[in-house]
Protein backbone atom coordinates (compact mmCIF):
# COMPACT_ATOMS: atom_id res chain seq x y z
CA UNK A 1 13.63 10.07 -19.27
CA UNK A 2 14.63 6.38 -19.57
CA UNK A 3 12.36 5.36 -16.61
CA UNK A 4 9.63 7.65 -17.95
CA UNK A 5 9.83 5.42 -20.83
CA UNK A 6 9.70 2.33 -19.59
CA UNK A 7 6.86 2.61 -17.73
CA UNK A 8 4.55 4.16 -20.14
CA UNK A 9 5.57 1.59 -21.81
CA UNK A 10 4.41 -1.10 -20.44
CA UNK A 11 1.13 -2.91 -20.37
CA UNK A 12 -2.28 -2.30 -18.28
CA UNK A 13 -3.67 -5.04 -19.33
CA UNK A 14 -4.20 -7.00 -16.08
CA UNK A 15 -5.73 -5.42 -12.58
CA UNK A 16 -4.66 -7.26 -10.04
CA UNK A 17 -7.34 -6.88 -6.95
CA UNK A 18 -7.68 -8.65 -3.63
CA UNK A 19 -7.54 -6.63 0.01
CA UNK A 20 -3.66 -6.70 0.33
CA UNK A 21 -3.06 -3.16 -1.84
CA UNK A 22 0.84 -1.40 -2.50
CA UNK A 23 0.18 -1.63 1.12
CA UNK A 24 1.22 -4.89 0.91
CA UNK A 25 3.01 -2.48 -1.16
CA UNK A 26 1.61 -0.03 0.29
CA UNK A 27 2.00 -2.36 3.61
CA UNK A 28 4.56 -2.80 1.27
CA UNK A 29 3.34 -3.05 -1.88
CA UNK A 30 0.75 -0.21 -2.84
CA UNK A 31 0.01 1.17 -1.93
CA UNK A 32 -3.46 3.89 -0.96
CA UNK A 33 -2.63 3.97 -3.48
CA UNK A 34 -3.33 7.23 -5.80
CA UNK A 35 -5.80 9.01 -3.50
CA UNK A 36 -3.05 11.76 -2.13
CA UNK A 37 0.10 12.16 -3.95
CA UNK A 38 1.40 13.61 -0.19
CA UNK A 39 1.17 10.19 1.27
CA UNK A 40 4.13 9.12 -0.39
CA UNK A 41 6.05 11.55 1.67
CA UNK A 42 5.98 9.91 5.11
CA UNK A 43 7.48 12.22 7.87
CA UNK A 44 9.46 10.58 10.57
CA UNK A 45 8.00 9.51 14.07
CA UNK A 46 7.00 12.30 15.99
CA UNK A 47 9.43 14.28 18.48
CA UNK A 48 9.66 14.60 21.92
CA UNK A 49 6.60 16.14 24.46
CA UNK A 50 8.55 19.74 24.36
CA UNK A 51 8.84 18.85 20.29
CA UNK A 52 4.98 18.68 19.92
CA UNK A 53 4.08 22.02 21.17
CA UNK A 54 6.53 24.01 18.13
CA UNK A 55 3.92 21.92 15.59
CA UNK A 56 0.33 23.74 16.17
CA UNK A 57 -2.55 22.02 15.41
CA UNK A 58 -4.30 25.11 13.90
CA UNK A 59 -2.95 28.67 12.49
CA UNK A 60 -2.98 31.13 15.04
CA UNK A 61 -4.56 34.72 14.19
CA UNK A 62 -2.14 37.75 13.34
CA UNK A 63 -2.18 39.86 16.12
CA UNK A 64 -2.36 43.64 14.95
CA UNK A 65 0.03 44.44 18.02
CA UNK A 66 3.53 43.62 18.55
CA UNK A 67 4.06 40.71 20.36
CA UNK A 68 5.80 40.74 24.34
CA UNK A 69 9.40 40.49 25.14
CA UNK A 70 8.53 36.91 26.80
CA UNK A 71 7.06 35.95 23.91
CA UNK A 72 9.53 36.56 21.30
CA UNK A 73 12.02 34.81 24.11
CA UNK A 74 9.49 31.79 23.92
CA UNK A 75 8.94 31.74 19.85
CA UNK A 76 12.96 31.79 19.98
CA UNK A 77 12.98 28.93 22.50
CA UNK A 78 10.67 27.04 20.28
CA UNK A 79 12.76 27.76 16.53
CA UNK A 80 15.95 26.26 18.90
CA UNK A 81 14.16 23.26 19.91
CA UNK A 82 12.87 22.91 16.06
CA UNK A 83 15.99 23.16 14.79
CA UNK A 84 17.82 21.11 17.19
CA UNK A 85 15.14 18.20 16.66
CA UNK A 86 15.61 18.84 12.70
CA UNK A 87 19.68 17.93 13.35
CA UNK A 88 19.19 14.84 15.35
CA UNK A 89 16.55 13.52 13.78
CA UNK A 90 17.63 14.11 9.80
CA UNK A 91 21.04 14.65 10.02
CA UNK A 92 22.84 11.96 10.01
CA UNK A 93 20.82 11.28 6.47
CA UNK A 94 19.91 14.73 5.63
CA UNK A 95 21.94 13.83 1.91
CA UNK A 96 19.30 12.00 1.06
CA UNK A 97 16.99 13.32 -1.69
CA UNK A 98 13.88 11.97 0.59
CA UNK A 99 14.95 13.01 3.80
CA UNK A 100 15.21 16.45 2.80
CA UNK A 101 11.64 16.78 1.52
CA UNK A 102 11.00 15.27 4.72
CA UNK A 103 12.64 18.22 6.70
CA UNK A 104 11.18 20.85 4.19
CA UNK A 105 7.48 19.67 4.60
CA UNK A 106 8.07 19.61 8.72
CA UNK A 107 9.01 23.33 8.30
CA UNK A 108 6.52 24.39 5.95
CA UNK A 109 3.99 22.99 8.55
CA UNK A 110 6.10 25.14 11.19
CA UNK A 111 6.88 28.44 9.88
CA UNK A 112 2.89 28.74 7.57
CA UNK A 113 1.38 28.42 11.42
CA UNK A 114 3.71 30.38 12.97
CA UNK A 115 4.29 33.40 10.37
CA UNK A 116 1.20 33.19 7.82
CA UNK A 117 2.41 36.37 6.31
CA UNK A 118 6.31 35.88 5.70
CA UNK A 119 6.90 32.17 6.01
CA UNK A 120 9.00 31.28 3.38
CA UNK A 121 11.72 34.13 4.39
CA UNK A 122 11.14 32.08 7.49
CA UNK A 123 11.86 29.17 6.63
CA UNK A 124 14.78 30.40 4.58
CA UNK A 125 16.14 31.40 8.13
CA UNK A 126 15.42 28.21 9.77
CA UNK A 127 17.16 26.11 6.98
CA UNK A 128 20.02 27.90 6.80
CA UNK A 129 20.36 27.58 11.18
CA UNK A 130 19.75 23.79 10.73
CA UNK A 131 21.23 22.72 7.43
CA UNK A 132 23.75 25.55 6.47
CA UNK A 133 26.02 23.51 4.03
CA UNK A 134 23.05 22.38 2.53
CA UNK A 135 21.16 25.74 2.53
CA UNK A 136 21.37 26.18 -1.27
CA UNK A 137 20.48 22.42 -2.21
CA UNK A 138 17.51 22.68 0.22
CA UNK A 139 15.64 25.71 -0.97
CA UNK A 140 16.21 24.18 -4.47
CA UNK A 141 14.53 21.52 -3.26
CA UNK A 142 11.64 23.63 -1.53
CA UNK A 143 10.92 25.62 -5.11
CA UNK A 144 10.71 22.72 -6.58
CA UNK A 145 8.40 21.39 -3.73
CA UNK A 146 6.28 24.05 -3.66
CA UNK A 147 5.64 23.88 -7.67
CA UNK A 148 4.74 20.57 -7.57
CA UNK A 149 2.10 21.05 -4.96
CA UNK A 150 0.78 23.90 -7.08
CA UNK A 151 0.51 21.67 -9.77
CA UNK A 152 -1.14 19.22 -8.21
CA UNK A 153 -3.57 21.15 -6.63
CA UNK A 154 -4.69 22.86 -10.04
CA UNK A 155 -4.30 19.41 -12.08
CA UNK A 156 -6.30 17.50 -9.24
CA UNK A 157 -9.20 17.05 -11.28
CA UNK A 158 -7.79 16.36 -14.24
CA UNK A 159 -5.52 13.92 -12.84
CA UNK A 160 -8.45 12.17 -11.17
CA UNK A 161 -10.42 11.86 -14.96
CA UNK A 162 -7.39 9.60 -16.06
CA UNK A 163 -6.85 5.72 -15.95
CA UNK A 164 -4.43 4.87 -13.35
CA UNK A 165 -1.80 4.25 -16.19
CA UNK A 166 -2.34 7.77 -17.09
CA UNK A 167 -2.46 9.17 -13.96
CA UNK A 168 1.29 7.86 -13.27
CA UNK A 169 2.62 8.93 -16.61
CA UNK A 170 1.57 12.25 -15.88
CA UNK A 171 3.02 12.34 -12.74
CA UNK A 172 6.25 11.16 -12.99
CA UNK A 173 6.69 13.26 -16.27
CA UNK A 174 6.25 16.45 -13.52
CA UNK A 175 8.13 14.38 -10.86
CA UNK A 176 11.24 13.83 -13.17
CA UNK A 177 10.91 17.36 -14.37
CA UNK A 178 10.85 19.13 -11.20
CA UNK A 179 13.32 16.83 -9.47
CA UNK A 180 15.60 14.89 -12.19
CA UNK A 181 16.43 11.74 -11.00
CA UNK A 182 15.82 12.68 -7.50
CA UNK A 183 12.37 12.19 -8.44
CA UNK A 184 12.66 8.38 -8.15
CA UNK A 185 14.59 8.32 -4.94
CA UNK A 186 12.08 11.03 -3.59
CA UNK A 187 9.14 8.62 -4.06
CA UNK A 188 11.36 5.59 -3.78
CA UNK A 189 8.27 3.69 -2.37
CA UNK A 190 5.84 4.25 -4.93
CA UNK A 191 7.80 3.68 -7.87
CA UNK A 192 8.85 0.12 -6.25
CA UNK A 193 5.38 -0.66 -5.38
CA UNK A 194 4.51 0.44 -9.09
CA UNK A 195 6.95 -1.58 -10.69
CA UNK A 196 6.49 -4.52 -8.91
CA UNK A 197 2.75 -4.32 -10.22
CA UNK A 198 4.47 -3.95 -13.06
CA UNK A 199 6.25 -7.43 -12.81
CA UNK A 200 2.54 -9.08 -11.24
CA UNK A 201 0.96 -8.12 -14.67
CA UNK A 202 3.76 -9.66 -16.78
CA UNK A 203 3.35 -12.75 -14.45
CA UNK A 204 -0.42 -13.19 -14.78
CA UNK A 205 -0.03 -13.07 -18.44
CA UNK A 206 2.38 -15.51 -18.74
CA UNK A 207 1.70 -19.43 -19.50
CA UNK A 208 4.66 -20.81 -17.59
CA UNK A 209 3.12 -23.40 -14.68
CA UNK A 210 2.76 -22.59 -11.31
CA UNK A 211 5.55 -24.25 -10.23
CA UNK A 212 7.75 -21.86 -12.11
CA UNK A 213 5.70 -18.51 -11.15
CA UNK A 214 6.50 -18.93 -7.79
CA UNK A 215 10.38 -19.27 -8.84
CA UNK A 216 9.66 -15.92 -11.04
CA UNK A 217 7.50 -14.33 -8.39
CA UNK A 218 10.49 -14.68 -5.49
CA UNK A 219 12.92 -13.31 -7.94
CA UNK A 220 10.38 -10.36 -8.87
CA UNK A 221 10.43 -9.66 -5.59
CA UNK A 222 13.88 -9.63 -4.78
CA UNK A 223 14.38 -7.49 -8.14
CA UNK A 224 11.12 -4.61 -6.84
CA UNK A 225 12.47 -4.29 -3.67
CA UNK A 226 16.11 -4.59 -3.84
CA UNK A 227 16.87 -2.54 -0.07
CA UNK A 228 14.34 -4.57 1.88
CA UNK A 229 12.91 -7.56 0.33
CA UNK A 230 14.36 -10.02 2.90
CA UNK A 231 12.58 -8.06 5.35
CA UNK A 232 9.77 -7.55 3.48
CA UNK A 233 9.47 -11.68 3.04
CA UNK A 234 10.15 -12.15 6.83
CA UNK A 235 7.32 -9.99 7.87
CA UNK A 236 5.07 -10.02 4.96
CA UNK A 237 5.15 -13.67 4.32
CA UNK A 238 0.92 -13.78 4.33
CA UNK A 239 0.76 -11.07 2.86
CA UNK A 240 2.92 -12.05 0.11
CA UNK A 241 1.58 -15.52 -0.56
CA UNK A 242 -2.22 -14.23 -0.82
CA UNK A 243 -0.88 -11.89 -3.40
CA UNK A 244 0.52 -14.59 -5.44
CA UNK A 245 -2.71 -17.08 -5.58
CA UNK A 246 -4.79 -14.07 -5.99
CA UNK A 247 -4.14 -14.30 -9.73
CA UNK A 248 -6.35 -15.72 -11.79
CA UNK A 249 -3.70 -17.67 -14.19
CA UNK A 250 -2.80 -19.38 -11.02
CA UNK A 251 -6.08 -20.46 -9.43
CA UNK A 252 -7.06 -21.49 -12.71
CA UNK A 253 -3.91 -24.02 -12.71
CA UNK A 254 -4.43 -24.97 -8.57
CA UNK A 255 -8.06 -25.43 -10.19
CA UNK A 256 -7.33 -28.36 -12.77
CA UNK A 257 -4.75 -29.82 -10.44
CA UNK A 258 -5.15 -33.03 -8.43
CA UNK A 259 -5.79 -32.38 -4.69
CA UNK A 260 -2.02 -34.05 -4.23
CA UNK A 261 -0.20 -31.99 -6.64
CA UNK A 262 -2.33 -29.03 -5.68
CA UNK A 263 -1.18 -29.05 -1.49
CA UNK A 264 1.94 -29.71 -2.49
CA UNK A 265 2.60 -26.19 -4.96
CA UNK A 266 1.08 -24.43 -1.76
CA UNK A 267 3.34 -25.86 0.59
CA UNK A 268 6.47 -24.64 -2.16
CA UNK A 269 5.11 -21.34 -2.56
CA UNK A 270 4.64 -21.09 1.18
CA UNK A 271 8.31 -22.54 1.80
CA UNK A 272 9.82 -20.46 -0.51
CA UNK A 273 8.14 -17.09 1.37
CA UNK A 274 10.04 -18.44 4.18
CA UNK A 275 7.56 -20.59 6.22
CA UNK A 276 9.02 -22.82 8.64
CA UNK A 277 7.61 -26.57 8.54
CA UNK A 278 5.80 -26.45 11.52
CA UNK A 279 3.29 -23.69 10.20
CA UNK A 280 3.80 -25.79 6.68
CA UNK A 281 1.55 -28.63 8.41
CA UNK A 282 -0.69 -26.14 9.56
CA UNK A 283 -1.44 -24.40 6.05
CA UNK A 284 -2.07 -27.78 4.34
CA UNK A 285 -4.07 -28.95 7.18
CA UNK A 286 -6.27 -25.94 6.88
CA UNK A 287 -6.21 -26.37 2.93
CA UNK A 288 -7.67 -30.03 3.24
CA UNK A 289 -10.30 -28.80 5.97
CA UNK A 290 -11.22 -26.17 3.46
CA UNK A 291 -11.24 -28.43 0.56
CA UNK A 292 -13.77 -30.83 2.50
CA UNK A 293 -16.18 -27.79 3.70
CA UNK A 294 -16.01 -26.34 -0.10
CA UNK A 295 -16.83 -29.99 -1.04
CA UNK A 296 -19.62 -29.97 1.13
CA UNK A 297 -21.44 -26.87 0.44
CA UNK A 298 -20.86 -27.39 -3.54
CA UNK A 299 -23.67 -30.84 -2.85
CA UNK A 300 -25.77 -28.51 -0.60
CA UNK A 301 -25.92 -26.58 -3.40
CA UNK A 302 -26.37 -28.65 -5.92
CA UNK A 303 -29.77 -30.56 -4.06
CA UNK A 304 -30.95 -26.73 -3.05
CA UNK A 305 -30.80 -25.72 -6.58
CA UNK A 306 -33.33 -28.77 -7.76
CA UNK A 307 -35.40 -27.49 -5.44
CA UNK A 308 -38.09 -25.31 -7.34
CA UNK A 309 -40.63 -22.84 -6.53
CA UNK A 310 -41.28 -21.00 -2.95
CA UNK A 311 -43.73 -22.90 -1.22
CA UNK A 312 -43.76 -23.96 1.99
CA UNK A 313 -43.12 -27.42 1.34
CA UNK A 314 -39.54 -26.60 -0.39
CA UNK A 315 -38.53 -23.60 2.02
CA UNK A 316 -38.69 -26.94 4.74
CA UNK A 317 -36.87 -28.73 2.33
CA UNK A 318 -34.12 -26.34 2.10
CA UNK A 319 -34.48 -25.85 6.25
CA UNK A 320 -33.81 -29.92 6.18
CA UNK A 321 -30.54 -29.79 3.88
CA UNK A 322 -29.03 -26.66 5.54
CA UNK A 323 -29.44 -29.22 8.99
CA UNK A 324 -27.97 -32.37 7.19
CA UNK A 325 -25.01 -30.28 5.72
CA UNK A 326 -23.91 -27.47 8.05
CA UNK A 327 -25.34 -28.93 11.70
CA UNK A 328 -25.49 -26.40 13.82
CA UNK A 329 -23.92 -23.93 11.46
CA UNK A 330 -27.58 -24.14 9.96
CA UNK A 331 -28.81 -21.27 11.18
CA UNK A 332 -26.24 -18.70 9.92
CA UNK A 333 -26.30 -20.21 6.29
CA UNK A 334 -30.15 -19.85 6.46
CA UNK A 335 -29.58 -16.27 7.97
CA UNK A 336 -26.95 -15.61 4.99
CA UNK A 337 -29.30 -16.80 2.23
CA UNK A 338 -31.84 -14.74 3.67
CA UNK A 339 -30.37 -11.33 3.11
CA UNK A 340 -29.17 -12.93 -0.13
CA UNK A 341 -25.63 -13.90 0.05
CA UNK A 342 -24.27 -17.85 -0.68
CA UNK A 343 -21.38 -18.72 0.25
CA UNK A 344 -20.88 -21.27 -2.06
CA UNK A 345 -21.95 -19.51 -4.95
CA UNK A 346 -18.66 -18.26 -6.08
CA UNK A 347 -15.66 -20.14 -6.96
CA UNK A 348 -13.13 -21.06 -4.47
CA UNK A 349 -9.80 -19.54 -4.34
CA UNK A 350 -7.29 -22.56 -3.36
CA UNK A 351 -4.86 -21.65 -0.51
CA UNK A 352 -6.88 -18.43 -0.15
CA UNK A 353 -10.46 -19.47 1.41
């Protein structure tokens, strides 16, 4: 229960928001995050044209005759290609903990369209005519399964009257429970993205500069994601960085810094999430272009806000300083204010916006 432990353990005290979610995570990093505990058990891509039509869309009804000779001959044509697909596609990792909840949910779906009344003897068959060294690991695996669907079906609206922090105690109690240590190999995704929120938390709450929270943010990255971080850095890198200055310890630093110093933590955070220089120049060109438009609209709003009242006279005052700041931009500030959003009204979050 060591990893149980740990992360009951460990503190809630920060929420880190922003539109990248597990993402990231659960792009990468999160993850939907807690919406439907099934979405952390991704099935494979789909199989081939004569693959699609053994995987109904709907249950068919129970006919109260017996079905024809050519259709028995076709249902048996169909189990074959199942099971052959189930071989080429899992087997070569079919050891894996993951893989074979993977296999067990695509013959669930199967067999419950197929034979409604008797689908887990069924799928009993089917497993053993795919899998039969694993047979007795598998339907382990599937009673297991099948209780913790039960349970979360039943517990659904308890689970959903808890904190998040509850909410994963709770389930990884009746994950580890069910499954042991498979458990965290099983939903090998989640419990990365989850401790590398984990690791964000600790970071926001620290008081080390920025300089060295980017150093600690790399390694916490390398440390959440041990099997695929470098790949998750070479295709993530956006991602990535926005979810590092969306903390608020670290705008608040970027805030008090000189514009200088300020460009150049960017450009090392950037660097070290494995920008190249040429799109280097390009972020801290688009920094300073955003620095000078945020400098701009923070004096538009400064004169609009010593304008009083809502007489003519000052709504063509305000008409007059939208023209002088934004040109011909003028018109969709006005059209903003108007259904009463400001742009400028909120603070600006360096290397961000």
């Amino acid at each position: 229960m060591t990893k149980i432990t740990n992360a009951t353990s460990r503190r809630s005290a920060v929420l880190i928001t922003g539109g990248f979610a597990l993402t990231l995570m659960a792009a990468v990093f999160w993850h939907e995050r807690h919406s439907s505990d099934a979405a952390t058990l991704q099935a494979p891509a789909a199989p081939s044209p004569a693959m699609t039509a053994t995987l109904p869309q709907s249950t068919p009804s129970v006919q109260a005759t017996k079905p024809s000779q050519d259709a028995l001959t076709q249902r048996n044509l169909e189990e074959e290609e199942l099971i052959g697909y189930l071989q080429r596609t899992f087997g070569t990792y079919i050891q894996h903990p993951k893989v074979q909840v993977q296999v067990l949910e695509k013959l669930m779906r199967f067999v419950q369209s197929r034979y409604p009344e008797n689908w887990r003897e069924q799928l009993a068959i089917l497993v053993s005519a795919a899998f039969p060294e694993l047979q007795d690991r598998l339907m382990q695996t599937f009673a297991a399964l099948e209780t913790y669907t039960e349970w979360m079906n039943s517990e659904r609206y308890a689970l959903m009257s808890l904190s998040d922090a509850e909410k994963r105690t709770r389930l990884w109690q009746k994950r580890e429970a069910l499954f042991g240590e498979q458990a965290y190999e099983i939903w090998k995704d989640q419990w990365q993205a989850e401790q590398f929120q984990d690791r964000l938390a600790n970071l926001e709450l620290s008081s080390a500069p920025v300089e060295e929270k980017i150093t600690q943010y790399k390694q916490q990255i390398l440390a959440s994601f041990p099997d695929k971080a470098e790949r998750l850095i070479a295709n993530k890198k956006q991602e990535l960085t926005d979810r590092f200055l969306s903390l608020p310890s670290v705008q608040e630093q970027l805030r008090d810094m000189p514009p200088a110093q300020r460009y150049a933590q960017l450009r090392h955070l950037r660097k070290e999430l494995g920008m190249d220089e040429a799109a280097l120049t390009r972020w801290e060109d688009l920094d300073k272009t955003r620095d000078e438009r945020r400098a701009n609209g923070d004096a538009y709003m400064a004169q609009r806000q010593a304008l009083t009242g809502g007489d003519a006279q000052n709504a063509a005052s305000i008409q007059a300083l939208q023209r002088k700041y934004f040109g011909n931009e003028a018109d969709i500030i006005a059209a903003e204010e108007a259904s009463g959003y400001f742009r400028f009204e909120n603070s600006q979050q360096y290397g961000i916006n």
